[in-house]
PDB file of N, CA and C in Angstrom:
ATOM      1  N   UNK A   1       0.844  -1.186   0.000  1.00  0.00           N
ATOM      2  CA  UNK A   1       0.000   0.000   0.000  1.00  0.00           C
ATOM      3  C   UNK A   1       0.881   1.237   0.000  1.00  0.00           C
ATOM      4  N   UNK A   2       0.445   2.148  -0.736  1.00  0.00           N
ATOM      5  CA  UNK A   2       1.502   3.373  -1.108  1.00  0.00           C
ATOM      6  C   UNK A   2       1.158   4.137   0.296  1.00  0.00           C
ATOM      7  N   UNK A   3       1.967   5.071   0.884  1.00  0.00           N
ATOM      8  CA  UNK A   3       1.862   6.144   1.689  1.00  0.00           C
ATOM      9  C   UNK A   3       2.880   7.161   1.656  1.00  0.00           C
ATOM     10  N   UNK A   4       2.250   8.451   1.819  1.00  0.00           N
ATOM     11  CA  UNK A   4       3.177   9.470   1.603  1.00  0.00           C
ATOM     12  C   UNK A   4       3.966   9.490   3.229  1.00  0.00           C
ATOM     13  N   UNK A   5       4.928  10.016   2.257  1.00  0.00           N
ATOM     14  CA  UNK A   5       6.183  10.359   3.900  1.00  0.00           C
ATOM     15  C   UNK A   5       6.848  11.952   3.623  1.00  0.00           C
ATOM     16  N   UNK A   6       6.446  12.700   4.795  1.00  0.00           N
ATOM     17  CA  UNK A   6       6.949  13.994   4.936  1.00  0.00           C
ATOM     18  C   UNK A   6       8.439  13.789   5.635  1.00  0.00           C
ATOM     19  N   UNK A   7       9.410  14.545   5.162  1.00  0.00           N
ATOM     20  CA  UNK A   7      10.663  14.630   5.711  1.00  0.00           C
ATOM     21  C   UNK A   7      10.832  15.940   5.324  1.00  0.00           C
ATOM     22  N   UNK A   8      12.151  16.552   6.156  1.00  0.00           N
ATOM     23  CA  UNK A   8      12.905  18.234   6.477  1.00  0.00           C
ATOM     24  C   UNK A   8      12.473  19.084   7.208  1.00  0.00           C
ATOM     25  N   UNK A   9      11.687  18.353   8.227  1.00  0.00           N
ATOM     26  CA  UNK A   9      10.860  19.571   9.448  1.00  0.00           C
ATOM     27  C   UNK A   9      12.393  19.783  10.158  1.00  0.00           C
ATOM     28  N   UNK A  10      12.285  20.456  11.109  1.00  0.00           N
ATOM     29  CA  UNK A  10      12.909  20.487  12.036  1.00  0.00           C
ATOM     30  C   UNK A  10      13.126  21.914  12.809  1.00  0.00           C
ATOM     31  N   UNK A  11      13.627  22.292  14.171  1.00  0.00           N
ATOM     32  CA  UNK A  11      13.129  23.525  15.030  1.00  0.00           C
ATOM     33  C   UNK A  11      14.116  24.891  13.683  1.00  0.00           C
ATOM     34  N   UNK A  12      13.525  25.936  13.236  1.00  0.00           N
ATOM     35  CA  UNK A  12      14.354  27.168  12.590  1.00  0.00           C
ATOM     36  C   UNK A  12      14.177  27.984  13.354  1.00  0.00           C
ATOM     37  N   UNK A  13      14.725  29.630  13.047  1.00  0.00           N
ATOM     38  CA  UNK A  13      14.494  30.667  13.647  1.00  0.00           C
ATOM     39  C   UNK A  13      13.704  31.605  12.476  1.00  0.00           C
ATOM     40  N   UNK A  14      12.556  32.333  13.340  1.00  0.00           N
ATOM     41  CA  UNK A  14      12.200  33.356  12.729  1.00  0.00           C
ATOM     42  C   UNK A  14      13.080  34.086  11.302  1.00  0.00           C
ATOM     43  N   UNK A  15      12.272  33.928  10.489  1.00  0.00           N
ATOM     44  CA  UNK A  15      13.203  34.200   9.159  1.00  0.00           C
ATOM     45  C   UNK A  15      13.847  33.539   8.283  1.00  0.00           C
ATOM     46  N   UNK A  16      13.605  32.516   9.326  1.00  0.00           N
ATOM     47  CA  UNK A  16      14.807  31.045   7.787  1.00  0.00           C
ATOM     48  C   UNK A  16      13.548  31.020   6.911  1.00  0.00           C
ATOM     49  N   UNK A  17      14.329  30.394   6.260  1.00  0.00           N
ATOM     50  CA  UNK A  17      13.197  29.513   4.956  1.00  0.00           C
ATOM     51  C   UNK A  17      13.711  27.914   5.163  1.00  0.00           C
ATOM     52  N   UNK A  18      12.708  26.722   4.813  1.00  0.00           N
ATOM     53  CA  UNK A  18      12.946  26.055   4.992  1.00  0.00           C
ATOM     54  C   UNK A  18      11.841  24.521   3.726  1.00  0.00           C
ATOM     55  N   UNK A  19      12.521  23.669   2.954  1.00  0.00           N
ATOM     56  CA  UNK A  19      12.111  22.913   2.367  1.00  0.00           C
ATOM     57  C   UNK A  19      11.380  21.689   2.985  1.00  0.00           C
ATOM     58  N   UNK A  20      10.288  21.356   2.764  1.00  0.00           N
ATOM     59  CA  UNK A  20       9.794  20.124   3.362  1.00  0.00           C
ATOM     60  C   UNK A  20       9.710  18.974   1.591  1.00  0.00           C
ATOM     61  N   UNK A  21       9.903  17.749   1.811  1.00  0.00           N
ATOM     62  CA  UNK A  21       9.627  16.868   0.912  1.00  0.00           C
ATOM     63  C   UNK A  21       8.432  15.986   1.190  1.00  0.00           C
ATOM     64  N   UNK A  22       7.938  15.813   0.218  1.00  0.00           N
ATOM     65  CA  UNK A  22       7.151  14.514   0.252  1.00  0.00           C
ATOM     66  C   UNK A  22       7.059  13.287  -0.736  1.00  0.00           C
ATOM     67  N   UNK A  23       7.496  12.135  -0.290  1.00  0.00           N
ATOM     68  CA  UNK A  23       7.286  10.925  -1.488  1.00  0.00           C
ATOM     69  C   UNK A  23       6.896  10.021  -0.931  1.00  0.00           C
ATOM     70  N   UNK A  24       6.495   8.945  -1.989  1.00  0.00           N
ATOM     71  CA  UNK A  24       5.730   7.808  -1.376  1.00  0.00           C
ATOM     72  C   UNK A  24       6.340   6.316  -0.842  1.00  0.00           C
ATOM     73  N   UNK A  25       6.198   6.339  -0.304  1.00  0.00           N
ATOM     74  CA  UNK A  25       6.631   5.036   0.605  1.00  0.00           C
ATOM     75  C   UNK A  25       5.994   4.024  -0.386  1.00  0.00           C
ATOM     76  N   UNK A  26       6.439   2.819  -0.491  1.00  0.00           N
ATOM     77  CA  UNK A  26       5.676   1.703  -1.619  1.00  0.00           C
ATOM     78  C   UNK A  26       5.288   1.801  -2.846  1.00  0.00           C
ATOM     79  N   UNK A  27       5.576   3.548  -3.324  1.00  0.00           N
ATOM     80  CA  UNK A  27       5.377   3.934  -4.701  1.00  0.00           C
ATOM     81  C   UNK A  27       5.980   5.024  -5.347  1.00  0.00           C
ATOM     82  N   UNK A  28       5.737   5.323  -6.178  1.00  0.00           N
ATOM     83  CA  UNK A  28       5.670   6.862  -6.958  1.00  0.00           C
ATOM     84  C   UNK A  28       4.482   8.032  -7.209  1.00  0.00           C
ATOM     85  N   UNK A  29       4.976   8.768  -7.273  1.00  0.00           N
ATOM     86  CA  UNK A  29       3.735   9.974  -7.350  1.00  0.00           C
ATOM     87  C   UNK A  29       3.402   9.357  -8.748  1.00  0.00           C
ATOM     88  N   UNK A  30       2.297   9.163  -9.500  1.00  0.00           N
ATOM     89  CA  UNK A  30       2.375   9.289 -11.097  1.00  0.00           C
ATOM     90  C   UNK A  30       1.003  10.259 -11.530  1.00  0.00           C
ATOM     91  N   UNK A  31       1.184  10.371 -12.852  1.00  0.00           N
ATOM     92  CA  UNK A  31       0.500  11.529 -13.635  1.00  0.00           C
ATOM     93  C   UNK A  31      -1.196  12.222 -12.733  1.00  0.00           C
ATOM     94  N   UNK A  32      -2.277  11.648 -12.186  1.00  0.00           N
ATOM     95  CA  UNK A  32      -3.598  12.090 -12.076  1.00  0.00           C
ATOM     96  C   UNK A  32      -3.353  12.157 -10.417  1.00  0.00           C
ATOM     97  N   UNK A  33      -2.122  11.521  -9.937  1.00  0.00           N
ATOM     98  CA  UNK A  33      -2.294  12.004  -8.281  1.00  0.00           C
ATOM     99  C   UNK A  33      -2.628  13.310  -8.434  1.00  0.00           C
ATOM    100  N   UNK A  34      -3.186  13.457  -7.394  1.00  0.00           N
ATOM    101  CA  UNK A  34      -3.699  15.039  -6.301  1.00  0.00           C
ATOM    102  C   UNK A  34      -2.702  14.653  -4.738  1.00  0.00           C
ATOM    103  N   UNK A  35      -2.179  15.457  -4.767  1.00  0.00           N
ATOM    104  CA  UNK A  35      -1.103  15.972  -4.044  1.00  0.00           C
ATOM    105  C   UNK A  35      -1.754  17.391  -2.790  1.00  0.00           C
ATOM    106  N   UNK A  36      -1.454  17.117  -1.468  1.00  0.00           N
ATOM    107  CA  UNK A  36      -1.690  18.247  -0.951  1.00  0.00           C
ATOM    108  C   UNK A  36      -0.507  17.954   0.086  1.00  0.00           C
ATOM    109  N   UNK A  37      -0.600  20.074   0.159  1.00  0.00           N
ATOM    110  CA  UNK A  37       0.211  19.934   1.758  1.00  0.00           C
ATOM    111  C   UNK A  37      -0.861  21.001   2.588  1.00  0.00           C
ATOM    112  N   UNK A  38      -1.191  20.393   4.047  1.00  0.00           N
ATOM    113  CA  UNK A  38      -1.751  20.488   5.069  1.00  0.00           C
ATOM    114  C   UNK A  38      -1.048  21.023   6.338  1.00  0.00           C
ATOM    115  N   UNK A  39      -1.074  21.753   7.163  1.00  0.00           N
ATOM    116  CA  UNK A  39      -0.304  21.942   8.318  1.00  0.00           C
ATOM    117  C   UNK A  39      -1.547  22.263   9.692  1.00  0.00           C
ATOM    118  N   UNK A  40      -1.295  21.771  11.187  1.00  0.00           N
ATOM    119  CA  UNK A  40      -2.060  21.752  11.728  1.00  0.00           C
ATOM    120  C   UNK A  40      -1.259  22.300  12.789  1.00  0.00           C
ATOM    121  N   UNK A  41      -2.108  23.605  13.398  1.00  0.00           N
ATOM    122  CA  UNK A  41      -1.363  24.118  14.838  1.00  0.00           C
ATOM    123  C   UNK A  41      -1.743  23.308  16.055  1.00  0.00           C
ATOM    124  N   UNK A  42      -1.247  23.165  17.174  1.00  0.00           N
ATOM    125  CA  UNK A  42      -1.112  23.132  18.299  1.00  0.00           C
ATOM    126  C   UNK A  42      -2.876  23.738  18.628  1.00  0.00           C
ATOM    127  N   UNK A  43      -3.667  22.522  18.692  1.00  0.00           N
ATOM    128  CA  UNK A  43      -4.978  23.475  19.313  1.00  0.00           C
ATOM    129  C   UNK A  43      -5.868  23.756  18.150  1.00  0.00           C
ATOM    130  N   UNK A  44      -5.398  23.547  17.220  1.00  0.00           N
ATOM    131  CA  UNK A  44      -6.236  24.159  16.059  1.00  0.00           C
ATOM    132  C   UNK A  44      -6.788  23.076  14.902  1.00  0.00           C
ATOM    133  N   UNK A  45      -7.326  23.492  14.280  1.00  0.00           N
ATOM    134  CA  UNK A  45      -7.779  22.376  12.944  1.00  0.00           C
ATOM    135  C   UNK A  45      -6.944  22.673  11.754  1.00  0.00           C
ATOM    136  N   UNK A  46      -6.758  21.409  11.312  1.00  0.00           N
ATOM    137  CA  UNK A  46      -6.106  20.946   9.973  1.00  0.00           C
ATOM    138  C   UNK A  46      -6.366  22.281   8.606  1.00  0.00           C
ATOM    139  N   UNK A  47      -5.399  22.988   7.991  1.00  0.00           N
ATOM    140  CA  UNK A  47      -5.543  23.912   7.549  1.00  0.00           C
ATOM    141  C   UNK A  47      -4.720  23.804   6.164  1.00  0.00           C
ATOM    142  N   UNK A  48      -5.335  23.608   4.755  1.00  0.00           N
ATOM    143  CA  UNK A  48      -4.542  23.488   3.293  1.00  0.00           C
ATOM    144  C   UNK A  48      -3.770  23.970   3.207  1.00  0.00           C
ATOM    145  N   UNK A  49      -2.609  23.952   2.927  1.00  0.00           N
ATOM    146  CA  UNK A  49      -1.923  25.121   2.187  1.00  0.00           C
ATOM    147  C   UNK A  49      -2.270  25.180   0.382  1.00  0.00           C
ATOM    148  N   UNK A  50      -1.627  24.339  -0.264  1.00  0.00           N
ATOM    149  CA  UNK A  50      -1.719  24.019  -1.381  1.00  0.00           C
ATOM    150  C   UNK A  50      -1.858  22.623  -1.727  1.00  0.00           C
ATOM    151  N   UNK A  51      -2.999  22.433  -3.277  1.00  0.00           N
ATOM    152  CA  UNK A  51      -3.070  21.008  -3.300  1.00  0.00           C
ATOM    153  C   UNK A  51      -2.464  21.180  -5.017  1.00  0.00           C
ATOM    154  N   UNK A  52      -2.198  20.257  -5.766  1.00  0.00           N
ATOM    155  CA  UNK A  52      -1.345  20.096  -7.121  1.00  0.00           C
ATOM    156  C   UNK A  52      -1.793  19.082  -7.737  1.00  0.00           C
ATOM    157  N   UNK A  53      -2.255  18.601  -9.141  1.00  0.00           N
ATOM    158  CA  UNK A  53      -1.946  17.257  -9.533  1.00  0.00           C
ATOM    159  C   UNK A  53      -0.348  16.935 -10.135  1.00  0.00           C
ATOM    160  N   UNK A  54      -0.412  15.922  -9.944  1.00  0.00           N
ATOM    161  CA  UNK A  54       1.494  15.696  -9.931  1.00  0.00           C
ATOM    162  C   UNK A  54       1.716  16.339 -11.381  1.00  0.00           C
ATOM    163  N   UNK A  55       1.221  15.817 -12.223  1.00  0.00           N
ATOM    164  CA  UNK A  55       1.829  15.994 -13.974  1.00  0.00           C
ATOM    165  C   UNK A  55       1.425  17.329 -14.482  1.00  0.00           C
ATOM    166  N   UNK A  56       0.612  18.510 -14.115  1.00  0.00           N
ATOM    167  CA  UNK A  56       0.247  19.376 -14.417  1.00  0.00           C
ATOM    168  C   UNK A  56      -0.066  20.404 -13.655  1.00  0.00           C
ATOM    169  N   UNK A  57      -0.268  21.967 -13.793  1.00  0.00           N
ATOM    170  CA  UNK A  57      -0.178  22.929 -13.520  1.00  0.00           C
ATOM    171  C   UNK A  57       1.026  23.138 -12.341  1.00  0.00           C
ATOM    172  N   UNK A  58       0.428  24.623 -11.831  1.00  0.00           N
ATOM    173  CA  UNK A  58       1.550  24.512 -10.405  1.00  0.00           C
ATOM    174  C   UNK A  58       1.015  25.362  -9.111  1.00  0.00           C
ATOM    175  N   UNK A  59      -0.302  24.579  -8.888  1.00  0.00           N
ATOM    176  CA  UNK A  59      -1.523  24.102  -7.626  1.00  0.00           C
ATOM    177  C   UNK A  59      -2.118  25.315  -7.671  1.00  0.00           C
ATOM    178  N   UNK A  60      -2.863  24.617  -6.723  1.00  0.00           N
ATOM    179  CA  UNK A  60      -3.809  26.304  -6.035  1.00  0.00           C
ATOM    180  C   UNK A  60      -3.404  26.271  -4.514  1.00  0.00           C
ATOM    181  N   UNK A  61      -3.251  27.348  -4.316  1.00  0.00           N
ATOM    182  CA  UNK A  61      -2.653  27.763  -2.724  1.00  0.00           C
ATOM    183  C   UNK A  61      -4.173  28.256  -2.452  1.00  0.00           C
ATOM    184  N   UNK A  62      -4.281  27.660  -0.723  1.00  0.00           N
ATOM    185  CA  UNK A  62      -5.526  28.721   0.269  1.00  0.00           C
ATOM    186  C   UNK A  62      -5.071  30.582  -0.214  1.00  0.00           C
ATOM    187  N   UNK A  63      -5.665  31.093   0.283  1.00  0.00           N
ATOM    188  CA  UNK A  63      -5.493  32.349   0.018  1.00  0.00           C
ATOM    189  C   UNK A  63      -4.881  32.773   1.017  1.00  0.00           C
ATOM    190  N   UNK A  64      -4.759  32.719   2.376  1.00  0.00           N
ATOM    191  CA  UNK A  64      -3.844  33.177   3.531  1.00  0.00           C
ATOM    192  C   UNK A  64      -2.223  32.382   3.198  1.00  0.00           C
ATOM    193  N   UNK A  65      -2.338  31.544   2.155  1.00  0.00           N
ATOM    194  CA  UNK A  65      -1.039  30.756   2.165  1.00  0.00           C
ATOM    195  C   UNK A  65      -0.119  31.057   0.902  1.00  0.00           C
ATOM    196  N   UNK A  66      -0.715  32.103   0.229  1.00  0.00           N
ATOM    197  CA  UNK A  66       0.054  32.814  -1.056  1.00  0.00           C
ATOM    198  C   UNK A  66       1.205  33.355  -0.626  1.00  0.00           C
ATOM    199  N   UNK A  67       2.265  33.677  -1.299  1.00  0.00           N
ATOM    200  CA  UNK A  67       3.123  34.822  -0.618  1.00  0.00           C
ATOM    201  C   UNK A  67       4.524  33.992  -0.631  1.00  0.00           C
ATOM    202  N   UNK A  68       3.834  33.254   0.643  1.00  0.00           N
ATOM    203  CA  UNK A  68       5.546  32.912   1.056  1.00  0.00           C
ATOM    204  C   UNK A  68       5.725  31.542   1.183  1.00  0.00           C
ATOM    205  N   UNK A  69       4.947  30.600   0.476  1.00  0.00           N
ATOM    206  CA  UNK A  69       4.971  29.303   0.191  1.00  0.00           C
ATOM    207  C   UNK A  69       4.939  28.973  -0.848  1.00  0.00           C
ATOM    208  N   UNK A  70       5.785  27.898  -1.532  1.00  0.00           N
ATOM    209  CA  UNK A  70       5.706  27.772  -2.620  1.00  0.00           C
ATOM    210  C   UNK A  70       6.173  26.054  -3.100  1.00  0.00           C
ATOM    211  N   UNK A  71       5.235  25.531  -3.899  1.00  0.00           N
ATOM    212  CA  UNK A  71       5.558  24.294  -4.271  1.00  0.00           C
ATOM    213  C   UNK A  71       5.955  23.855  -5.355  1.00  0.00           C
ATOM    214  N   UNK A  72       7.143  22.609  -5.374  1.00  0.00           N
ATOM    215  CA  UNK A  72       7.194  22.691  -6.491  1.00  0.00           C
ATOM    216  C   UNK A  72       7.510  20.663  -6.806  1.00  0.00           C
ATOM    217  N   UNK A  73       7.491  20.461  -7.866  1.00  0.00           N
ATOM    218  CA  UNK A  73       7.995  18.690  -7.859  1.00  0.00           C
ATOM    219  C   UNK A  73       9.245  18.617  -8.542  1.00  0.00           C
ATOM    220  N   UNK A  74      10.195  17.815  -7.620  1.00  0.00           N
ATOM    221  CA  UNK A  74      11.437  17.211  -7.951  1.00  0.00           C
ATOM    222  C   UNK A  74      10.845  16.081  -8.740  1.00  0.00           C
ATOM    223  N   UNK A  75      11.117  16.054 -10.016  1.00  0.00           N
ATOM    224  CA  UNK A  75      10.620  14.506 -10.718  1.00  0.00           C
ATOM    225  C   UNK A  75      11.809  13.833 -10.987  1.00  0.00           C
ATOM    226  N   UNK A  76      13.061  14.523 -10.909  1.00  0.00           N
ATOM    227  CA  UNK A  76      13.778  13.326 -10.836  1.00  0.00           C
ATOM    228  C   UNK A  76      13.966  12.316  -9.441  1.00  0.00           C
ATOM    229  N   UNK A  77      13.701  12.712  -8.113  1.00  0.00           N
ATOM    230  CA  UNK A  77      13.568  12.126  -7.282  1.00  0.00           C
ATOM    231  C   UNK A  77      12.080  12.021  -6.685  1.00  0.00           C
ATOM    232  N   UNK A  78      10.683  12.204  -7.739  1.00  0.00           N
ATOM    233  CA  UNK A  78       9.634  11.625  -7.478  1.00  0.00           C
ATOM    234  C   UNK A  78       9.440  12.394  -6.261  1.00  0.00           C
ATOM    235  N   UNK A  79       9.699  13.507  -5.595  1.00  0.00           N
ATOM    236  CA  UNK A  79       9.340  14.288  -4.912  1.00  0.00           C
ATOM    237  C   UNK A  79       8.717  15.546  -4.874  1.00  0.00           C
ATOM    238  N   UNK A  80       7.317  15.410  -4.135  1.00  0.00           N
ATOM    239  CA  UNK A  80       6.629  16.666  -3.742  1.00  0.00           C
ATOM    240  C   UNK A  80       7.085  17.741  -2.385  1.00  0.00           C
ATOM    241  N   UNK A  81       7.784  18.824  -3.235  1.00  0.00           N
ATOM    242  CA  UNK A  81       8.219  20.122  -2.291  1.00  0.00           C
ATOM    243  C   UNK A  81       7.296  21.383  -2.028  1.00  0.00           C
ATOM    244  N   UNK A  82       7.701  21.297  -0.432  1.00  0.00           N
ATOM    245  CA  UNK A  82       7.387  23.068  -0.291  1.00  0.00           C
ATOM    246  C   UNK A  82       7.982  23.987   0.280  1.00  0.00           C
ATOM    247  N   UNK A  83       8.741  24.690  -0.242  1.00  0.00           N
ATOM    248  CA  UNK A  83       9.328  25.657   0.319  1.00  0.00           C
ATOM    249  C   UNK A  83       8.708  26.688   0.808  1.00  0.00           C
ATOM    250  N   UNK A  84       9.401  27.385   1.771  1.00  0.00           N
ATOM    251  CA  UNK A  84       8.538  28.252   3.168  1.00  0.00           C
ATOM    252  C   UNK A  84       9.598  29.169   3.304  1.00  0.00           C
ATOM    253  N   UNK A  85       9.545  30.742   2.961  1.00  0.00           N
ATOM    254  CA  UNK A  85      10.014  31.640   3.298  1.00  0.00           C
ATOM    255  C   UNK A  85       9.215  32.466   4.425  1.00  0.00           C
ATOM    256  N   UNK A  86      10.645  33.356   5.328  1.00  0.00           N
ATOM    257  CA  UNK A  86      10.250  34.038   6.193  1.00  0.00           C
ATOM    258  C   UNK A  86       9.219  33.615   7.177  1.00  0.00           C
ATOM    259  N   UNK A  87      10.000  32.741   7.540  1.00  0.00           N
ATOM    260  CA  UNK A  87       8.792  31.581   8.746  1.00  0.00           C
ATOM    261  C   UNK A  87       8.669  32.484   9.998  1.00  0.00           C
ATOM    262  N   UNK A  88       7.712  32.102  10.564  1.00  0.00           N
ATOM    263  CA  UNK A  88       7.095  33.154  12.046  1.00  0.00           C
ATOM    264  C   UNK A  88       7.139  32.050  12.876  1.00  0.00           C
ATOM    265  N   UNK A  89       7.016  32.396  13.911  1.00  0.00           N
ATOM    266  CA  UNK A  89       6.518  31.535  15.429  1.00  0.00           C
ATOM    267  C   UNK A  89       5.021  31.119  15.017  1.00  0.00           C
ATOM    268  N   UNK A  90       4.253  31.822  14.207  1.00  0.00           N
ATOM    269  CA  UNK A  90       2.890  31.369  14.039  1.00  0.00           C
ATOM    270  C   UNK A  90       3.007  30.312  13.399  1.00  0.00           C
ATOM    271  N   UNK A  91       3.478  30.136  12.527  1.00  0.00           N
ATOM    272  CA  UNK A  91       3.961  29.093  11.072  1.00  0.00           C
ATOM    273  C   UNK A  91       4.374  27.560  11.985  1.00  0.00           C
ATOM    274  N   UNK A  92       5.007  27.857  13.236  1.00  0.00           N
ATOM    275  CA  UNK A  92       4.900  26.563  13.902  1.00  0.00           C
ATOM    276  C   UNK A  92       3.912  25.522  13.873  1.00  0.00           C
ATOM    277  N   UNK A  93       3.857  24.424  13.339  1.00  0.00           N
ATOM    278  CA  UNK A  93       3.037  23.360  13.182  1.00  0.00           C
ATOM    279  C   UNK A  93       3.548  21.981  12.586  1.00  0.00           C
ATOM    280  N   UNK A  94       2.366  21.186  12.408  1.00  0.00           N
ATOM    281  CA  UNK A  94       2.814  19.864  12.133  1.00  0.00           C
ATOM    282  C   UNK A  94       2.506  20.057  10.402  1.00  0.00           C
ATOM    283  N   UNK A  95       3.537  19.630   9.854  1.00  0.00           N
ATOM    284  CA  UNK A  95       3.177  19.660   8.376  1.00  0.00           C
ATOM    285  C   UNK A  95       2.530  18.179   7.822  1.00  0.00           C
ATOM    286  N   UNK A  96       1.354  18.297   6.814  1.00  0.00           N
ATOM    287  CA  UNK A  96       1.316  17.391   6.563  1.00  0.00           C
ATOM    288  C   UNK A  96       1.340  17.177   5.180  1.00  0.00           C
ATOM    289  N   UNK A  97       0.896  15.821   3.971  1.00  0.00           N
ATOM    290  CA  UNK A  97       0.827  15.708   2.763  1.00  0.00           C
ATOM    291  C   UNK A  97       0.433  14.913   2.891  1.00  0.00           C
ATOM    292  N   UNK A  98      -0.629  14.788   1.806  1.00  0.00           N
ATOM    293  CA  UNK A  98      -1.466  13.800   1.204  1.00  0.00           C
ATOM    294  C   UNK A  98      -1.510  13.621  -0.158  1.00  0.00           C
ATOM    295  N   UNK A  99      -1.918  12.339  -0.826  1.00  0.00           N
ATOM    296  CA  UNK A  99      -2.160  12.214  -2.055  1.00  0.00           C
ATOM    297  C   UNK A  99      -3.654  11.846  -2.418  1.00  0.00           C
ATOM    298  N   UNK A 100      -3.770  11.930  -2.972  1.00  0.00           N
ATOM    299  CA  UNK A 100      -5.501  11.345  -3.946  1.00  0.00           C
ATOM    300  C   UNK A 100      -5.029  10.574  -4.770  1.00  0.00           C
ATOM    301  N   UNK A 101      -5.558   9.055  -4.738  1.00  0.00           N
ATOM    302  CA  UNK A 101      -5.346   8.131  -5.887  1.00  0.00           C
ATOM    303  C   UNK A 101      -6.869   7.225  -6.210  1.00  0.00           C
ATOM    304  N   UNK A 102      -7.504   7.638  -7.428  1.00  0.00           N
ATOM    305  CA  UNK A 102      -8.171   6.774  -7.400  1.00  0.00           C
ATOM    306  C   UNK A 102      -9.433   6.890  -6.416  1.00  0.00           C
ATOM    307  N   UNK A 103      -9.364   8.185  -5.939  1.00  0.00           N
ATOM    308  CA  UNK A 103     -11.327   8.558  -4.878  1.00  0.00           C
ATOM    309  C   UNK A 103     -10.293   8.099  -3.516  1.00  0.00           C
ATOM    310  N   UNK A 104      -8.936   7.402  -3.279  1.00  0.00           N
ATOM    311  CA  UNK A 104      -8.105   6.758  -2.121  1.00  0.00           C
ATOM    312  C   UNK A 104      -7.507   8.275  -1.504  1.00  0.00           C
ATOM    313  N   UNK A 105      -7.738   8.761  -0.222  1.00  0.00           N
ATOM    314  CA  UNK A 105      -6.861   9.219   0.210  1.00  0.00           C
ATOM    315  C   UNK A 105      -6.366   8.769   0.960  1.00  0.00           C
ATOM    316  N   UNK A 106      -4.926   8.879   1.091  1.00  0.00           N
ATOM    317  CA  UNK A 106      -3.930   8.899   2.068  1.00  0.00           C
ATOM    318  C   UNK A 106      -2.982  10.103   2.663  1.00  0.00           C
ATOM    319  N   UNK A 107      -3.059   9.792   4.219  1.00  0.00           N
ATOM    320  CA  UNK A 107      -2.168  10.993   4.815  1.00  0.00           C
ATOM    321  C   UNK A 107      -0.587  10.298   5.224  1.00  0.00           C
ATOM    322  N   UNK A 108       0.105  11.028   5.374  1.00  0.00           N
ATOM    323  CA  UNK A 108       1.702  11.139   6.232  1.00  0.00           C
ATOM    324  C   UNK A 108       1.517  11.321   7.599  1.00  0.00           C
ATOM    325  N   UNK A 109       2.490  11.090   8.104  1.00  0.00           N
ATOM    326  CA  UNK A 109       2.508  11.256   9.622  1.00  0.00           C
ATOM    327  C   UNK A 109       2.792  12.253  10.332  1.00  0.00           C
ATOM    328  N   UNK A 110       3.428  13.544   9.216  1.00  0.00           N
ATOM    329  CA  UNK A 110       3.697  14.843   9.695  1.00  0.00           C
ATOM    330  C   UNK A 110       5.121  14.754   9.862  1.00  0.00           C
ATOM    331  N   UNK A 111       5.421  15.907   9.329  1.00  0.00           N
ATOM    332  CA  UNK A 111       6.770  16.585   9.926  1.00  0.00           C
ATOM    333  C   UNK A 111       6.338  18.005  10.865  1.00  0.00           C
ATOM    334  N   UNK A 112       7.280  17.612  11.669  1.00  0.00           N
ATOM    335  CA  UNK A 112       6.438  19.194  12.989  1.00  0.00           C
ATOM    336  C   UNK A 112       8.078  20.385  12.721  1.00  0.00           C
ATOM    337  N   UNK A 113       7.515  21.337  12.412  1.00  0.00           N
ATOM    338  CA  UNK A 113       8.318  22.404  11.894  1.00  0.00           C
ATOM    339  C   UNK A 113       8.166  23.200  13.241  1.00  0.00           C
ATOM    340  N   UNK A 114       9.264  23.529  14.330  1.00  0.00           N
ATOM    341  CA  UNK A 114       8.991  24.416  15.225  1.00  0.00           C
ATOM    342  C   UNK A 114       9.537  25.956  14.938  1.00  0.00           C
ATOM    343  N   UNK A 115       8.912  26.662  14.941  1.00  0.00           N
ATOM    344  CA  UNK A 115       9.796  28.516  14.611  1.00  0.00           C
ATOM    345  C   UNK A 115       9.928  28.865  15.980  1.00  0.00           C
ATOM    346  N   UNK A 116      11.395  29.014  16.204  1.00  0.00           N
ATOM    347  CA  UNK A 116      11.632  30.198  17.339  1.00  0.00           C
ATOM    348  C   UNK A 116      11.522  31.134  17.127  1.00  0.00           C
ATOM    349  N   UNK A 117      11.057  32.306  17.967  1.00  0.00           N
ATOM    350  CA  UNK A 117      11.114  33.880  18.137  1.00  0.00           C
ATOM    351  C   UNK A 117      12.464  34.056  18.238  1.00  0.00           C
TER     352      UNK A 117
END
């Protein structure tokens, strides 16, 4: 069974930028996946950032998540990226990614991105 795996969280400071990956455990991303990344605060509910299909365009971002996020796919290493400029203490959360295969979703287990002040 395929599952996505988030990797590159880890604690930054206010202002880094920082890459998260996502690929699939037991598979490959291929052409009609739907791809999302998700992040959830401390206390709060599960919140989109951007979702993508793997082989085409280049996604739709939430509207609070324009700006300073940005995704993109490594296809030579079958990886879904998001890069994160000018991170805040707010931006602290658990990152997540999912794929759509087939009406199938599946989630990751999170990478938890902490921002120091």
């Amino acid at each position: 069974q395929v599952q996505p795996a988030e990797s590159g969280g880890g604690v930054v400071q206010a202002g880094d930028s920082l890459t998260l990956s996502c690929s699939v455990s037991g598979g490959t991303f291929v052409g009609d996946d739907m791809v999302a990344w998700y992040r959830q605060a401390p206390g709060k509910e599960r919140e989109v950032i951007v979702t993508i299909t793997w082989d085409a365009g280049s996604g739709h971002y939430a509207e609070s998540m324009r700006g300073r996020f940005t995704n993109y796919r490594n296809y030579h290493e079958n990886r879904a990226c998001l890069h994160m400029n000018g991170l805040k203490p707010e931006d602290t959360c658990l990152y997540y990614c999912n794929m759509q295969r087939d009406s199938v979703l599946y989630w990751g287990q999170g990478t938890q991105v902490p921002v120091s002040s």
